[in-house]
Structures are given as structure tokens and as C-alpha cells.
Protein backbone atom coordinates (compact mmCIF):
# COMPACT_ATOMS: atom_id res chain seq x y z
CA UNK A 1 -26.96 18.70 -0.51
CA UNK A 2 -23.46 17.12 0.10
CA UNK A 3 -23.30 13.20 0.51
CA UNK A 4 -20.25 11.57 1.67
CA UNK A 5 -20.21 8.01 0.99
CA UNK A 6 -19.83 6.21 4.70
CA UNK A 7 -17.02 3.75 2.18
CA UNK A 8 -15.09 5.99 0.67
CA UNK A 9 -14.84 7.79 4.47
CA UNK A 10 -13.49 4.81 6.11
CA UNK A 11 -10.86 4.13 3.36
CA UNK A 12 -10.09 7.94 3.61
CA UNK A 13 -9.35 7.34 7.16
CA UNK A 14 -7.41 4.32 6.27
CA UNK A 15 -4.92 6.34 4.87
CA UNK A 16 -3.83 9.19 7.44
CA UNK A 17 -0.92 6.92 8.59
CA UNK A 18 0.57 5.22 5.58
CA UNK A 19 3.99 4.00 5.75
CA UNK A 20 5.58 5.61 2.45
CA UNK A 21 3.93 8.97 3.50
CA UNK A 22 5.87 8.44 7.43
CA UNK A 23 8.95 7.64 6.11
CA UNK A 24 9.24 10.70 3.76
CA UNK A 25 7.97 13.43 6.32
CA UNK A 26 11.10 11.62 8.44
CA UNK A 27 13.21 12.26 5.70
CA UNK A 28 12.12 15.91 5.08
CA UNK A 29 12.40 16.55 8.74
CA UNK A 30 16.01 15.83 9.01
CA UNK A 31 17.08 17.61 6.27
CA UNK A 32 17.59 21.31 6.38
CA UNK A 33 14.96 23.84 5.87
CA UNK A 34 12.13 21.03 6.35
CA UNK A 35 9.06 23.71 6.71
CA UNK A 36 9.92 24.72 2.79
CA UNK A 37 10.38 21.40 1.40
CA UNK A 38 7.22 20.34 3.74
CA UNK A 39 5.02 22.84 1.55
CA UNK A 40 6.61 21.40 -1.63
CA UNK A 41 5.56 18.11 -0.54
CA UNK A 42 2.56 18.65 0.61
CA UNK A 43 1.22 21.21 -2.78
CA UNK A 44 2.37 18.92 -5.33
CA UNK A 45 1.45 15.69 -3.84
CA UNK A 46 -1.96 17.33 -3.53
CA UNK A 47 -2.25 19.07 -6.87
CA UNK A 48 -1.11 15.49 -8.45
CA UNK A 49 -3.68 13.21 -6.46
CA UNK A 50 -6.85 15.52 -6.15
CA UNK A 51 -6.38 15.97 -9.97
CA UNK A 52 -6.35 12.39 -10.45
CA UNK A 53 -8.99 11.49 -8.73
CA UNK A 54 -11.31 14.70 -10.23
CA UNK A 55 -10.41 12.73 -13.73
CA UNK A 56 -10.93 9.33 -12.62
CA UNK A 57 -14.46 10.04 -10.79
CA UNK A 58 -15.19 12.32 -14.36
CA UNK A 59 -14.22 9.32 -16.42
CA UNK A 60 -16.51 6.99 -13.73
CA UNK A 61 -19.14 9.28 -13.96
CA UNK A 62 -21.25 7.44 -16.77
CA UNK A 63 -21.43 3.85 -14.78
CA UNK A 64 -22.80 5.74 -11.64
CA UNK A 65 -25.64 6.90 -13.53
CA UNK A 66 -29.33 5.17 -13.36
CA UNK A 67 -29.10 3.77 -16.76
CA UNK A 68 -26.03 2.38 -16.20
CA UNK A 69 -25.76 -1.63 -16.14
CA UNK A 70 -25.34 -2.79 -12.43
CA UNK A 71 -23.49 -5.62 -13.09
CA UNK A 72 -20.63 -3.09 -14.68
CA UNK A 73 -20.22 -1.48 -10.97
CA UNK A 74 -20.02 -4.67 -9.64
CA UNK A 75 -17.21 -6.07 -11.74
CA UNK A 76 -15.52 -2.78 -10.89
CA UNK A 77 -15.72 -3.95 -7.21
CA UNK A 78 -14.83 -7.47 -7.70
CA UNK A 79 -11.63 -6.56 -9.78
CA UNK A 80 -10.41 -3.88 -7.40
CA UNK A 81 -11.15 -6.58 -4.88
CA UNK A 82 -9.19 -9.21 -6.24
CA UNK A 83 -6.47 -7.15 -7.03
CA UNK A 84 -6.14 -6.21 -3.30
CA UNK A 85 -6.54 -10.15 -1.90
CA UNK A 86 -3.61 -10.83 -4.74
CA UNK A 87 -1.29 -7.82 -3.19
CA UNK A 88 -1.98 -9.22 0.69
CA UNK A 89 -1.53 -13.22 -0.40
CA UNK A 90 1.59 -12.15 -2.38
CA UNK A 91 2.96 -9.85 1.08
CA UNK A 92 1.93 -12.89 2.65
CA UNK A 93 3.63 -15.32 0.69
CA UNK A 94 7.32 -12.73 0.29
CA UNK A 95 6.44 -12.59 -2.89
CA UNK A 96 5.96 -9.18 -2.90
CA UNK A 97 8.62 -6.57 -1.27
CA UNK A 98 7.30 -4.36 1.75
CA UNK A 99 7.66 -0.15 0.51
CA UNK A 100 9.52 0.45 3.63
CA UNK A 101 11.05 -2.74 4.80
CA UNK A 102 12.93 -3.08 8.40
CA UNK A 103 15.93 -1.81 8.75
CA UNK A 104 18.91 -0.96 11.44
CA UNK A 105 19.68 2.79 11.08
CA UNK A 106 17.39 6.03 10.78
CA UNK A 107 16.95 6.35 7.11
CA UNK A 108 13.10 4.44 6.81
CA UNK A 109 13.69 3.63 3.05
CA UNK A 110 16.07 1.24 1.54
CA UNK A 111 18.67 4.07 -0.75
CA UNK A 112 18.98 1.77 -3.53
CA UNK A 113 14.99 2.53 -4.89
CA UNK A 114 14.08 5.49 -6.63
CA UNK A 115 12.24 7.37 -4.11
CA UNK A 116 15.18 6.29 -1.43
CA UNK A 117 17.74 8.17 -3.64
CA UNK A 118 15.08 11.03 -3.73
CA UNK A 119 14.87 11.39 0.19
CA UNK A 120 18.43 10.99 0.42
CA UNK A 121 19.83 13.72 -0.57
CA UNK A 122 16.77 16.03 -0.65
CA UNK A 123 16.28 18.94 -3.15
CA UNK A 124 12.76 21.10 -4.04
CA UNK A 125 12.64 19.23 -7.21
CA UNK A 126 13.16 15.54 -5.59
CA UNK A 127 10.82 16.42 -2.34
CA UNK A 128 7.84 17.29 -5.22
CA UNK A 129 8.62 14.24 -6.94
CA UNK A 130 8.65 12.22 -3.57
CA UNK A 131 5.25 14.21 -2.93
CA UNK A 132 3.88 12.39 -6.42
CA UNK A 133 5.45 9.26 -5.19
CA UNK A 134 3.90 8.83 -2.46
CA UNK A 135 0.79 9.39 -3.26
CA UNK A 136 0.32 7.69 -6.55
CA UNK A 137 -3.56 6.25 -6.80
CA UNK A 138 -3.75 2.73 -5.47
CA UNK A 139 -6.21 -0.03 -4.54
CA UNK A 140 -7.56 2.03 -1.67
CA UNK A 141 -8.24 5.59 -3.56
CA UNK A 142 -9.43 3.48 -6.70
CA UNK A 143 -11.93 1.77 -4.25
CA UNK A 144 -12.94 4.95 -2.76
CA UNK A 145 -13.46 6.97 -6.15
CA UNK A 146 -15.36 4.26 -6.68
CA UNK A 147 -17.61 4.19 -3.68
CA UNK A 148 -17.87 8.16 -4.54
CA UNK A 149 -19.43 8.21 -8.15
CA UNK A 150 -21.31 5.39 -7.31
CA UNK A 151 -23.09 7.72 -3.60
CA UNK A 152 -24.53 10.33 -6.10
CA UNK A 153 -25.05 11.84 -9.34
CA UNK A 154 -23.96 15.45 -7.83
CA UNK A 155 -20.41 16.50 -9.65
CA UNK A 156 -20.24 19.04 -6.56
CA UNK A 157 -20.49 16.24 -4.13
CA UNK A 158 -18.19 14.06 -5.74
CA UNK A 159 -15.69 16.83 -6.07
CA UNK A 160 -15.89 17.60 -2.38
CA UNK A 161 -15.61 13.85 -1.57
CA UNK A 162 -12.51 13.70 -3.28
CA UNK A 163 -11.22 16.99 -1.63
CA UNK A 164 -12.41 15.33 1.57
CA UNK A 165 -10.58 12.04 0.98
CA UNK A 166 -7.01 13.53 -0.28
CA UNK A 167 -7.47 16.09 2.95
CA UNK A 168 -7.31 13.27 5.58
CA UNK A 169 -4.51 11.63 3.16
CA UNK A 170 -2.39 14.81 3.57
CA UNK A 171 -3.80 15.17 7.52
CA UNK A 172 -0.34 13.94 8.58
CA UNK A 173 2.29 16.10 6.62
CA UNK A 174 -0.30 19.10 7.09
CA UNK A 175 -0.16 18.33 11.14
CA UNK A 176 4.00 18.01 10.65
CA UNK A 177 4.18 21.27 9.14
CA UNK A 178 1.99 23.15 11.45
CA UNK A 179 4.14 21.11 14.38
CA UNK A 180 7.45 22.15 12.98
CA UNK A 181 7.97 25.18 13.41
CA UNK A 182 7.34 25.21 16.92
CA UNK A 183 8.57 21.61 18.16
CA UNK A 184 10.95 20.12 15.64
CA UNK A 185 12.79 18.27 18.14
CA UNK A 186 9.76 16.75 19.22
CA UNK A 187 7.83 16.18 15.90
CA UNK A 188 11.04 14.35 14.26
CA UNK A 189 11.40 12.14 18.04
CA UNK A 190 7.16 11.07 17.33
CA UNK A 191 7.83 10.31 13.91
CA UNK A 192 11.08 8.42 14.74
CA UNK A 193 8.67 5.68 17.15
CA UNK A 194 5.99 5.98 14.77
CA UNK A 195 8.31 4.69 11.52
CA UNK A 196 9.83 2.26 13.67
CA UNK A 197 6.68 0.89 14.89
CA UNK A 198 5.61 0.54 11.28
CA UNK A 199 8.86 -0.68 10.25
CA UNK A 200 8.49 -3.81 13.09
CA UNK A 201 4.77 -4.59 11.94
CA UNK A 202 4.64 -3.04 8.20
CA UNK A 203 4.11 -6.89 6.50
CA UNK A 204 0.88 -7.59 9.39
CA UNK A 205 -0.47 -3.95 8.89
CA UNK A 206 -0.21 -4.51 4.76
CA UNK A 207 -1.68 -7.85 4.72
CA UNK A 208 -4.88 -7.37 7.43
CA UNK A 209 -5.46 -3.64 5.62
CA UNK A 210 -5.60 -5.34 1.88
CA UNK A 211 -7.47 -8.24 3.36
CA UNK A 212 -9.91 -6.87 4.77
CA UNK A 213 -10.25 -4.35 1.86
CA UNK A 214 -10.01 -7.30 -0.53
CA UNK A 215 -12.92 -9.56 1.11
CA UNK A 216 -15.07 -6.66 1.87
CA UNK A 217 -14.83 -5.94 -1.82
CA UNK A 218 -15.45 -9.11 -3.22
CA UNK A 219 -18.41 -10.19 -0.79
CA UNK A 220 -20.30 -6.85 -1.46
CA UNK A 221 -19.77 -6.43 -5.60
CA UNK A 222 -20.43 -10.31 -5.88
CA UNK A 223 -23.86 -10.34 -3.85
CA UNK A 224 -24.82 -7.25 -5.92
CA UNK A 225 -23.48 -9.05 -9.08
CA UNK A 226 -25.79 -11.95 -8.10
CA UNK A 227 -28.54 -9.81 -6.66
């Protein structure tokens, strides 16, 4: 029987509209032949990430078992939760530098970073090495592998939670590919809103998503580390 860990769903979801992953389907959909470069994204991204996570959950596996100490899962949680409360106090604080920060004209990321000189002038080799980019594990897919090897001792069902997690994290490039070949015009005016709108808020959407994800973390893995 397949379980799917209510957690690691939520944080899936979290992650359909991320503002890295908008700004780089803009990019790919202003440059010529976007439905090709789309698929490279989209492949190697996924390749990279589901692999990852298959080895992280693998390498998990033995502190989700019933011998395994509680307290160990715990600190898991509490790091991963301090680690996110540390990335929202240091957005909060400009301390840290926003991924896609606000800016006047249509290119979404600042040309003088690596992946900005990637989506700049884009090739099949630099749109599969934005796709890696982009999608490099952080805080929230750490969390949710996490929340995955700790739902069951299944390998099938973790497997399929972490096809089920990187599925909803591709859910917007996959919808921007099927879109594109029928209303490019359209697609590239939605995503044009949608980037600025995260452009104008990016620093409130980073800080409440981390928060929350941070004090969820560390009030949950402490009462269990307590328990």
C-alpha cells in the first residue's frame, strides 16, 4: 500500500511556484525554439533532483527504521529547522540577497550571477545546467525527504513519494510546455505578471515560507525530542 506523508505533500505543493523556477521558464520562453530547450530543462532538472532525493531517502533509510534512536530524527528536524529560521531572519535582516531580486526591465535575473549569464544567452547545454540550478535540494526537499523515510519503511512508497514531490516541483515548466505550443503569446504575457508579482513581494514570500517552515520544524522535532 502507498503512503504519502500529509508533510512532505504540503511542502511539495509549496514548491509549484518558486521564483528561480518562474524566472527561467521566462527566460526559455523568449528565446528561440523554447518547446526544445523546455524539454531540456525540464529532463535534466528532473533526472538531477529525483536522483538526489532516491540517494538521500536511501542514505536516510536506516534512522526511519524501528530500532532507530528517536531523538536522531528529531535533531534532523530541529537542524533543518534552524537552518530555515536563520535563512528567513537573515532575508529579513538584508543580510542575505533575494535569488531574483526587483528589477526595471524583462530579464527576472540579475546577468552578473552564474545562472543569469546562463539564461542570457541560452544554449541546450546552459538551459540543462539552469535545469540543475534551479532545482538544487534545499531546506524544503531536505524537510520533505525527511518527512518521507520517516511515513514508512516501504522503499516503493518512498520512491513514489519522491516521484510525487519532484512531479508537482516540475508541475509549472510541464504546464508551460504543454501551453506553448499552442498559446506562446499568452503563456510568456502570464508568466510576465506572475515574475513581476514575485519580483514586488519575493523578500515577504521568502521570509513567511521559511518561517513558517522553520517554526513548524522546530516546535514538532523539539516536543518529540522532549517527548
Amino acid at each position: 500500500m502507498i503512503v504519502v506523508s500529509p508533510e512532505a505533500l504540503v511542502l511539495a505543493l509549496s514548491t509549484v511556484v518558486r521564483p528561480t523556477t518562474t524566472a527561467a521558464v521566462f527566460a526559455i520562453l523568449s528565446a528561440a525554439r523554447p518547446i526544445r530547450l523546455l524539454l531540456v530543462y525540464i529532463v535534466t532538472g528532473l533526472l538531477f533532483s529525483f536522483g538526489v532525493g532516491v540517494v538521500v531517502v536511501a542514505l536516510l533509510q536506516g534512522w526511519s527504521e524501528p530500532q532507530a534512536s528517536d531523538e536522531v530524527r528529531a535533531v534532523i528536524g530541529i537542524v533543518l529547522g534552524a537552518l530555515s529560521l536563520g535563512y528567513a531572519a537573515g532575508l529579513l535582516s538584508g543580510q542575505v540577497e533575494l535569488p531574483v531580486r526587483d528589477r526595471t526591465d524583462d530579464f527576472p535575473i540579475d546577468s552578473h550571477t552564474w545562472l543569469g549569464r546562463q539564461l542570457a544567452d541560452l544554449t541546450p547545454t546552459r538551459t540543462a545546467a539552469a535545469g540543475v540550478l534551479t532545482h538544487l535540494p534545499g531546506l524544503f526537499y531536505l524537510a520533505a525527504l525527511n518527512a518521507i523515510t520517516n511515513s514508512t519503511t516501504d522503499t516503493l512508497s518512498r520512491i513514489f513519494q519522491v516521484a510525487m514531490y519532484n512531479a508537482m516541483w516540475f508541475a509549472m515548466p510541464t504546464a508551460a510546455l504543454l501551453l506553448a505550443a499552442h498559446r506562446p503569446a499568452e503563456l510568456q504575457g502570464l508568466l510576465r505578471r506572475l515574475t513581476g508579482w514575485v519580483r514586488r513581494h519575493n523578500r515577504r514570500i521568502l521570509i513567511i515560507t521559511f518561517g513558517l517552515l522553520g517554526s513548524y520544524l522546530t516546535v514538532k522535532s523539539g516536543a518529540e525530542l522532549l517527548a
